[in-house]
PDB file of N, CA and C in Angstrom:
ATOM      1  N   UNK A   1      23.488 -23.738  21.896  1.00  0.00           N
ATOM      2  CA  UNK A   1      22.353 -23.818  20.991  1.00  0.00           C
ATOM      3  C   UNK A   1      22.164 -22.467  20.318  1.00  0.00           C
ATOM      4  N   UNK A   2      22.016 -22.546  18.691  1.00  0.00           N
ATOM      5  CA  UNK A   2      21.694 -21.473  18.333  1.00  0.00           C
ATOM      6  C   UNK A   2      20.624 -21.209  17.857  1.00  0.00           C
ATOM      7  N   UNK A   3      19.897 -19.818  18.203  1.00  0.00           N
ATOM      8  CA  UNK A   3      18.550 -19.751  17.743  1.00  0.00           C
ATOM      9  C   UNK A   3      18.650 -18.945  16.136  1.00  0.00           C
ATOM     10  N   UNK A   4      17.767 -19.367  15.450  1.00  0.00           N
ATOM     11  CA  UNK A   4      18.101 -18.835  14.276  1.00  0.00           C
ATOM     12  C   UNK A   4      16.707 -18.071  14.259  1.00  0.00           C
ATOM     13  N   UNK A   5      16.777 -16.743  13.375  1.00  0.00           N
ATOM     14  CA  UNK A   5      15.549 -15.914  13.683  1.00  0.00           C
ATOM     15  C   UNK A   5      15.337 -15.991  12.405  1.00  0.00           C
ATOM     16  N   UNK A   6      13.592 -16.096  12.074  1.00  0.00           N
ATOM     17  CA  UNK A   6      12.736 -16.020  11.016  1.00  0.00           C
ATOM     18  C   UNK A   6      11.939 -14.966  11.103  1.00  0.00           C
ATOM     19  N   UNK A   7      11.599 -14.336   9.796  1.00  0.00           N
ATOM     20  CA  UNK A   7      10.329 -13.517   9.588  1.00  0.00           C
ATOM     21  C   UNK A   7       9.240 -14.137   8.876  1.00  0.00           C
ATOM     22  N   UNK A   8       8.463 -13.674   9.967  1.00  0.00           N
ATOM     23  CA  UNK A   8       7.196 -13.761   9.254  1.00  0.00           C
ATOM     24  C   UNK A   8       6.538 -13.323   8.273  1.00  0.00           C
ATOM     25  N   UNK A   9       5.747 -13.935   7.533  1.00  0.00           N
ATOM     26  CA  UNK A   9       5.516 -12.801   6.178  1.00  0.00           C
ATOM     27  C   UNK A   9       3.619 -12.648   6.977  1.00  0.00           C
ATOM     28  N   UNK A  10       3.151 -11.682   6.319  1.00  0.00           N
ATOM     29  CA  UNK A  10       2.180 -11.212   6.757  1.00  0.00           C
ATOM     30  C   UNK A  10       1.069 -11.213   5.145  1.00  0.00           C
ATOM     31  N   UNK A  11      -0.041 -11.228   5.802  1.00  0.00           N
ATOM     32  CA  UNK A  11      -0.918 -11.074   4.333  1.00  0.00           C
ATOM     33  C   UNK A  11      -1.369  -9.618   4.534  1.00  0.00           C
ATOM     34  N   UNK A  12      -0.834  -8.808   3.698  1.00  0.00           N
ATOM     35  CA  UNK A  12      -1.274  -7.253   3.572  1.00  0.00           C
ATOM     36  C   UNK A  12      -2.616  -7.229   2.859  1.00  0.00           C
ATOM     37  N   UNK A  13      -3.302  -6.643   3.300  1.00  0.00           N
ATOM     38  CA  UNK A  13      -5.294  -5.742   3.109  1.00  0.00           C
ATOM     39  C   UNK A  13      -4.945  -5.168   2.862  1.00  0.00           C
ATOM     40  N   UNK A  14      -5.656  -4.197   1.843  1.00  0.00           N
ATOM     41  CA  UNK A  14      -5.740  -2.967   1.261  1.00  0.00           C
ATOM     42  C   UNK A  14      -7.301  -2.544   0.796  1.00  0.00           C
ATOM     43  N   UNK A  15      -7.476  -1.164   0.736  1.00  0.00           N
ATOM     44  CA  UNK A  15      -8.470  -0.860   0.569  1.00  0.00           C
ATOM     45  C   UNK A  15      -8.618   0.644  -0.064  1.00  0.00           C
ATOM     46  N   UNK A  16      -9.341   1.435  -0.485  1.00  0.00           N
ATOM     47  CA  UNK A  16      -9.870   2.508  -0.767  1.00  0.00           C
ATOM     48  C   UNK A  16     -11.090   2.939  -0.810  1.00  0.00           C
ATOM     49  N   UNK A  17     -10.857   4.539  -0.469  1.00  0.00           N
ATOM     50  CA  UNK A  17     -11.970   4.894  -0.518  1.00  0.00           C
ATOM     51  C   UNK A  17     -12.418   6.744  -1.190  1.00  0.00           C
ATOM     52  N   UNK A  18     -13.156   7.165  -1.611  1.00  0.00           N
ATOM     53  CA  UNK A  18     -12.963   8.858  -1.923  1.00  0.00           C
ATOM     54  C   UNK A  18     -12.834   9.503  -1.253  1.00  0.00           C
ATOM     55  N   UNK A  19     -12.327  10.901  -1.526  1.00  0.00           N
ATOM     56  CA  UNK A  19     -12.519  11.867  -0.698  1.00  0.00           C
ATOM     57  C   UNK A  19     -12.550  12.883  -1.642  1.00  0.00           C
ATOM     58  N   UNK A  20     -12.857  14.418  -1.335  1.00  0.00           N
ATOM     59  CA  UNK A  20     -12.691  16.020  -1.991  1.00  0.00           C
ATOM     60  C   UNK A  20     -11.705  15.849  -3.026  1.00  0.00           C
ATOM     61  N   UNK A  21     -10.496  15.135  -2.436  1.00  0.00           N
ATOM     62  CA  UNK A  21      -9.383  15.272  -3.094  1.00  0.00           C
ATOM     63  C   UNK A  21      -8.515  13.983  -4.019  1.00  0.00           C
ATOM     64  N   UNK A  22      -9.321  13.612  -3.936  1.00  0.00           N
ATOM     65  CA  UNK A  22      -8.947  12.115  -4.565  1.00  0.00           C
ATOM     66  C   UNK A  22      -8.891  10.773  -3.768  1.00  0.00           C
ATOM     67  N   UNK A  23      -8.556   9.929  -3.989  1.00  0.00           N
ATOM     68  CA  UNK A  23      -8.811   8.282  -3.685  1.00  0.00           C
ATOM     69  C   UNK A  23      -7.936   8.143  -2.828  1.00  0.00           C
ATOM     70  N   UNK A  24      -8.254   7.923  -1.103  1.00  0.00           N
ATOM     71  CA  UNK A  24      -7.434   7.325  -0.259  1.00  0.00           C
ATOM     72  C   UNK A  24      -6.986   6.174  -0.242  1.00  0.00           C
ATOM     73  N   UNK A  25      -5.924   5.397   0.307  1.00  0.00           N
ATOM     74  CA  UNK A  25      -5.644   3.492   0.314  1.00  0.00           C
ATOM     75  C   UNK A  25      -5.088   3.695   1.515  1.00  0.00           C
ATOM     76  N   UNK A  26      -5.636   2.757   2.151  1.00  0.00           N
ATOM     77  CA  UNK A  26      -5.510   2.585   3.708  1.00  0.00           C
ATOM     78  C   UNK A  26      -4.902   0.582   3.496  1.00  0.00           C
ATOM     79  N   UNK A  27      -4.238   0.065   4.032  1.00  0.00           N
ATOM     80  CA  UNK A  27      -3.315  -1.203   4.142  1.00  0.00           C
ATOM     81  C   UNK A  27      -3.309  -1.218   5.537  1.00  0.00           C
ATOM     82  N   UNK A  28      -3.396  -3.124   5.889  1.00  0.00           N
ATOM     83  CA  UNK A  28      -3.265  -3.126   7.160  1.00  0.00           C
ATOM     84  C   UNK A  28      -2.999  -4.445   7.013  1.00  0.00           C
ATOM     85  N   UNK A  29      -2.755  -4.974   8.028  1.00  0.00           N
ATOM     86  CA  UNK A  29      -2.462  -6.664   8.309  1.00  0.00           C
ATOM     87  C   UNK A  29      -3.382  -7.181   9.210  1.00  0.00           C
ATOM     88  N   UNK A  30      -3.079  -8.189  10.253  1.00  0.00           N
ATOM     89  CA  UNK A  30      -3.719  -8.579  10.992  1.00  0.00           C
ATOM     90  C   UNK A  30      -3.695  -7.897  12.597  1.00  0.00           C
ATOM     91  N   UNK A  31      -2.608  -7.278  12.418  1.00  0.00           N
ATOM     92  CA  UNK A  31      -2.034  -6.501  13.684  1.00  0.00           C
ATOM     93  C   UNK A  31      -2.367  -4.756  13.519  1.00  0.00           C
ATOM     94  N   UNK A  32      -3.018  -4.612  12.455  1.00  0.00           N
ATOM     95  CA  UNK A  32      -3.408  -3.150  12.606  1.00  0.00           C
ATOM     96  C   UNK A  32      -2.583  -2.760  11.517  1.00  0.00           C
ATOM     97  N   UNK A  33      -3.482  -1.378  11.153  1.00  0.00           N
ATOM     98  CA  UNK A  33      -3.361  -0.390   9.819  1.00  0.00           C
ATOM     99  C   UNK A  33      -1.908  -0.445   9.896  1.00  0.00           C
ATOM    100  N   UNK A  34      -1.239  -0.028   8.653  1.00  0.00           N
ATOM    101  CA  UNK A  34       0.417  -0.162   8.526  1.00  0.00           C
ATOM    102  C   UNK A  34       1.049   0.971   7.409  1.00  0.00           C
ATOM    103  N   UNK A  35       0.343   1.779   6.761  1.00  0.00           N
ATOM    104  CA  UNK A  35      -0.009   2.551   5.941  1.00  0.00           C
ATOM    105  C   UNK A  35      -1.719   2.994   5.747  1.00  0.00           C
ATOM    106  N   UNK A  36      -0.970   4.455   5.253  1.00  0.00           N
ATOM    107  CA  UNK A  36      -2.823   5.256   4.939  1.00  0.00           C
ATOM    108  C   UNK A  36      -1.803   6.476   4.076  1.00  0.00           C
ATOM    109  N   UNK A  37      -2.519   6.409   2.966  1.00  0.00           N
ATOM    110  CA  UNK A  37      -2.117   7.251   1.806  1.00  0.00           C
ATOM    111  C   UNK A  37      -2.855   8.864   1.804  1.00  0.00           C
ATOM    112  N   UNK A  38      -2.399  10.242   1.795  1.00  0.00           N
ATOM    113  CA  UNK A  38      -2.627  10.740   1.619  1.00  0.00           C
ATOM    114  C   UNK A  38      -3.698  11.197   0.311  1.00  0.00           C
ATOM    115  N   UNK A  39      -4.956  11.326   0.050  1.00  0.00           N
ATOM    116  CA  UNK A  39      -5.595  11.434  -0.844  1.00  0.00           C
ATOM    117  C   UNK A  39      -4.954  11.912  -2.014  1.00  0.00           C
ATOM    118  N   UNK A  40      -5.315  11.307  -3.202  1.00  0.00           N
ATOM    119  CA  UNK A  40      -4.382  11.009  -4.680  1.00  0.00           C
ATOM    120  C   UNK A  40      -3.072  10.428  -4.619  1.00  0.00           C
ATOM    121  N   UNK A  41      -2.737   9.847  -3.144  1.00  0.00           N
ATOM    122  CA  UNK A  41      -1.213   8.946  -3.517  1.00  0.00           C
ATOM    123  C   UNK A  41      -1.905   7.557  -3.982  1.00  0.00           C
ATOM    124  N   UNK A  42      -1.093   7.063  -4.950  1.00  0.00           N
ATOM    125  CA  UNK A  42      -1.376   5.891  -5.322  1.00  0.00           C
ATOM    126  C   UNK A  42      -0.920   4.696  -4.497  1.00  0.00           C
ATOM    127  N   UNK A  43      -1.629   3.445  -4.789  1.00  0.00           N
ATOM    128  CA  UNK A  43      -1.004   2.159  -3.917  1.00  0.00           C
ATOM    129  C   UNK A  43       0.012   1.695  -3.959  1.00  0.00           C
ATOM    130  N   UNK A  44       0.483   2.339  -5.257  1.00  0.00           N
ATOM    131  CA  UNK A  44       2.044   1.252  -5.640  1.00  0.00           C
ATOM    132  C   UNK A  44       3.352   2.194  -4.589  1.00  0.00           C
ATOM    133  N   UNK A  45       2.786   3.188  -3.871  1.00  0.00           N
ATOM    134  CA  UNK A  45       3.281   4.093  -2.798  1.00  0.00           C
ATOM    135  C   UNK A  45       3.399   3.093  -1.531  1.00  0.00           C
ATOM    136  N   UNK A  46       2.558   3.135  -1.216  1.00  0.00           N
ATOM    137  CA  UNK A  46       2.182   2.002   0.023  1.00  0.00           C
ATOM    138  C   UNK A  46       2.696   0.857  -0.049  1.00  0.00           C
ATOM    139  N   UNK A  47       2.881   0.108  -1.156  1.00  0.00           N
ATOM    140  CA  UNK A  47       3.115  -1.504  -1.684  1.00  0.00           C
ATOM    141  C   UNK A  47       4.794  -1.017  -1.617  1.00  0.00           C
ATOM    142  N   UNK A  48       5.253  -0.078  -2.285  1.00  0.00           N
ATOM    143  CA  UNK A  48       6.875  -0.081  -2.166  1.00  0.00           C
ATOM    144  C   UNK A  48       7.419   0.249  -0.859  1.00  0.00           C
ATOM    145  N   UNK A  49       6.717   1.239  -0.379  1.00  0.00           N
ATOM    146  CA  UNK A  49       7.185   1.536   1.197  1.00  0.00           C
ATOM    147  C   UNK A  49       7.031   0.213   2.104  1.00  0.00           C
ATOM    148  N   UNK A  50       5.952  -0.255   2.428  1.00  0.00           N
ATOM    149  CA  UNK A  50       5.994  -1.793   2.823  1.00  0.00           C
ATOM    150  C   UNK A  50       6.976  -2.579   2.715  1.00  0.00           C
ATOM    151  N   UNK A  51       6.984  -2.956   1.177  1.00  0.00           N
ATOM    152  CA  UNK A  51       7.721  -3.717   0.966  1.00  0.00           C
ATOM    153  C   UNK A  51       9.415  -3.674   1.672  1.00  0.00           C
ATOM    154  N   UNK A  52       9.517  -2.518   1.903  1.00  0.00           N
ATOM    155  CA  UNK A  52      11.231  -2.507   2.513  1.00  0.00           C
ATOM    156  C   UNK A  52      11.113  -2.652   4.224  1.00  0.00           C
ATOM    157  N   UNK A  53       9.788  -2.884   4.628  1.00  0.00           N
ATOM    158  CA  UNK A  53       9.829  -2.331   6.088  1.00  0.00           C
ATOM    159  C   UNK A  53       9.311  -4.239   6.764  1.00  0.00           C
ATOM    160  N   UNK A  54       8.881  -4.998   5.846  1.00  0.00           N
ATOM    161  CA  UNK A  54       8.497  -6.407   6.636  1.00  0.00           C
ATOM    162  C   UNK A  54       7.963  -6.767   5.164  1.00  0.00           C
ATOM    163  N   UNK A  55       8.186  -8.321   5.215  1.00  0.00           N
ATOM    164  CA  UNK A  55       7.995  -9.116   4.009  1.00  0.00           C
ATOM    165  C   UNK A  55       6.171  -9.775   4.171  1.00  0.00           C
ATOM    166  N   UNK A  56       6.185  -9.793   2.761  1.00  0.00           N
ATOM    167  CA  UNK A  56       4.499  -9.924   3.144  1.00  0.00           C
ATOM    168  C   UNK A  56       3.972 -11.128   1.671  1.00  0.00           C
ATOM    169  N   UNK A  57       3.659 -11.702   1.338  1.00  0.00           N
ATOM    170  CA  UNK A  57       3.384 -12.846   0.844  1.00  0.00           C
ATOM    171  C   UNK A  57       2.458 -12.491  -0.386  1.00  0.00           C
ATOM    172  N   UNK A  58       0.799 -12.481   0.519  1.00  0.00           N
ATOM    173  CA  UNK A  58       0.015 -12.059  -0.051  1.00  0.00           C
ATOM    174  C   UNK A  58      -0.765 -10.568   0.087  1.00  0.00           C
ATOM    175  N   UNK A  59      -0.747 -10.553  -1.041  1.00  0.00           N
ATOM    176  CA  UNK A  59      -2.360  -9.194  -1.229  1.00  0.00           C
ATOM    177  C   UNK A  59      -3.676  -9.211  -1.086  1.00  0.00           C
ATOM    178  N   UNK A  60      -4.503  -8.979  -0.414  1.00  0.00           N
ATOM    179  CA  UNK A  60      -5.896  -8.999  -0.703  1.00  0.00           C
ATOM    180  C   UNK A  60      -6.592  -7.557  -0.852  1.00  0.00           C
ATOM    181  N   UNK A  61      -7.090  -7.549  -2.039  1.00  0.00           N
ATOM    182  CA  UNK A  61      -7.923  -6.054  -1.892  1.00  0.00           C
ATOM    183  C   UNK A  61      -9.365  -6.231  -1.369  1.00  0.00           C
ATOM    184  N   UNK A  62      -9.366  -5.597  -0.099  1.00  0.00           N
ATOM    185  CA  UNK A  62     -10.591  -5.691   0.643  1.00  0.00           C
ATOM    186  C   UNK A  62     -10.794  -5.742   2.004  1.00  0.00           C
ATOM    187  N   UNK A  63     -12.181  -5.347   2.518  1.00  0.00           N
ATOM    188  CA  UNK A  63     -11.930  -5.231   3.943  1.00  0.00           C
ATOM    189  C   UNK A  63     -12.124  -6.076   4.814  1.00  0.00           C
ATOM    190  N   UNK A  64     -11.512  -7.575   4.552  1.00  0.00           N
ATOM    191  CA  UNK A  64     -11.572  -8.629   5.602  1.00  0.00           C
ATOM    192  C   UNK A  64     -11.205  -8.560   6.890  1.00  0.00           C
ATOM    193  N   UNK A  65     -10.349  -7.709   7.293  1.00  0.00           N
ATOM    194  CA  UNK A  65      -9.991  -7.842   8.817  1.00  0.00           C
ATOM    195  C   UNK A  65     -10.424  -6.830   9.635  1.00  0.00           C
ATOM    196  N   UNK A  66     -10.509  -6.537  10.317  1.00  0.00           N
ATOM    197  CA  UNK A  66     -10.950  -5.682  11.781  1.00  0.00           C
ATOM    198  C   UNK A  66     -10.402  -4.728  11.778  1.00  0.00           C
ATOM    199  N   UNK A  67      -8.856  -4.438  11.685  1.00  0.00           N
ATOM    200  CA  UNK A  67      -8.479  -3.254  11.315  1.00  0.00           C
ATOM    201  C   UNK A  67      -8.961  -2.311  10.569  1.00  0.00           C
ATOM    202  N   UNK A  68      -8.840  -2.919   9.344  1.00  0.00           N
ATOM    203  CA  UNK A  68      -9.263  -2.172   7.977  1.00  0.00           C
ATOM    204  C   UNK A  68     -10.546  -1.606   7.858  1.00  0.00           C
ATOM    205  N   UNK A  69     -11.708  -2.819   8.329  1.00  0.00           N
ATOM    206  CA  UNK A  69     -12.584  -2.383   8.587  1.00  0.00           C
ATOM    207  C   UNK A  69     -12.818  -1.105   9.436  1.00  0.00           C
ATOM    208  N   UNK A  70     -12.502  -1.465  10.458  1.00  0.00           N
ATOM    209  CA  UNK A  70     -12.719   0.035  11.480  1.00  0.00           C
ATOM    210  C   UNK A  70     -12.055   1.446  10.593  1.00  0.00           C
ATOM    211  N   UNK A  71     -10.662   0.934  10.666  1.00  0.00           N
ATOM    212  CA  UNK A  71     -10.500   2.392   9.734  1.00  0.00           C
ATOM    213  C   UNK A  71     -11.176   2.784   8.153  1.00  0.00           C
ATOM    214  N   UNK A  72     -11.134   1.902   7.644  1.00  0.00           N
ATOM    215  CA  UNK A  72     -12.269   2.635   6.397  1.00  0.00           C
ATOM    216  C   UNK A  72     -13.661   3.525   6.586  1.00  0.00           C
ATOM    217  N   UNK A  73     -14.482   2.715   7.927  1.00  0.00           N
ATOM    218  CA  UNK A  73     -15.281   3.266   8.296  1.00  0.00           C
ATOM    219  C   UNK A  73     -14.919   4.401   8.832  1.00  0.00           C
ATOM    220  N   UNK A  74     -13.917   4.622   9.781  1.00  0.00           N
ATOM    221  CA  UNK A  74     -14.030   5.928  10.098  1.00  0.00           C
ATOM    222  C   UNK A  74     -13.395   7.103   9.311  1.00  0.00           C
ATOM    223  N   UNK A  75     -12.500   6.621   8.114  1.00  0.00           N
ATOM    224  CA  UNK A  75     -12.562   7.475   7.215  1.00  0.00           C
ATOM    225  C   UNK A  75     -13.707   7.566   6.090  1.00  0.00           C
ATOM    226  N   UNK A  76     -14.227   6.985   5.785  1.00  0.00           N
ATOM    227  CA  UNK A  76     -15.573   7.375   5.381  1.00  0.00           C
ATOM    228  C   UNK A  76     -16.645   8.005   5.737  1.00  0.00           C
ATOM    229  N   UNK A  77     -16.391   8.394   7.077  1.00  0.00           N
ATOM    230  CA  UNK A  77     -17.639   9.133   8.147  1.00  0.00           C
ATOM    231  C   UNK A  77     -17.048  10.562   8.435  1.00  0.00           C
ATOM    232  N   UNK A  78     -15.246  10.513   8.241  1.00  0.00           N
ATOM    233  CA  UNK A  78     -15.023  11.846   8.672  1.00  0.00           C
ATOM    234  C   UNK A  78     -15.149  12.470   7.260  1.00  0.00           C
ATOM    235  N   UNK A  79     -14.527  11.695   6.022  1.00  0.00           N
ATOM    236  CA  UNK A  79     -15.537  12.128   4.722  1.00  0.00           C
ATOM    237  C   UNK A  79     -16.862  12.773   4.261  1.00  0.00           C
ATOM    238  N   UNK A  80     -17.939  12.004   5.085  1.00  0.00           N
ATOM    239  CA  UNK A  80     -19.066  12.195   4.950  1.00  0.00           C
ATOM    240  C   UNK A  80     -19.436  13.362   6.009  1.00  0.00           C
ATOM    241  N   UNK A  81     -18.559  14.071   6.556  1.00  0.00           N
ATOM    242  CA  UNK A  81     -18.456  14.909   7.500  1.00  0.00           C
ATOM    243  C   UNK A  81     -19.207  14.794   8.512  1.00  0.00           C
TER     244      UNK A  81
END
């Protein structure tokens, strides 16, 4: 019997937020953050690096999942110093 292996595609979150130095984007899935952009890297950074590392379907911009959530918040608080 042969097992044949599939990937899963994942729905990638994304999000942003400010900082001193420009606009962070933090990406995550359902399994936790997967990218976090150095302030002023853009998303299409994150979206290409992804893209070669696991296949992913959909986009949502926003903080629907638990991950994302938590980390936005806590980059927004170490922001807010």
């Amino acid at each position: 019997m042969t097992v044949a292996t599939v990937q899963r595609t994942e729905t990638l979150y994304w999000s942003s937020t400010s900082s001193p130095r420009g606009i962070c984007v933090v990406m995550a899935t359902e399994a936790g953050v997967c990218w976090a952009g150095t302030p002023g890297t853009e998303a299409d950074k994150g979206f290409s690096w992804l893209s070669r590392r696991f296949p992913f379907k959909d986009v949502v911009e926003g903080e629907e999942i638990a991950p994302l959530q938590q980390a936005m918040h806590e980059l927004r608080r170490y922001f807010a110093g």
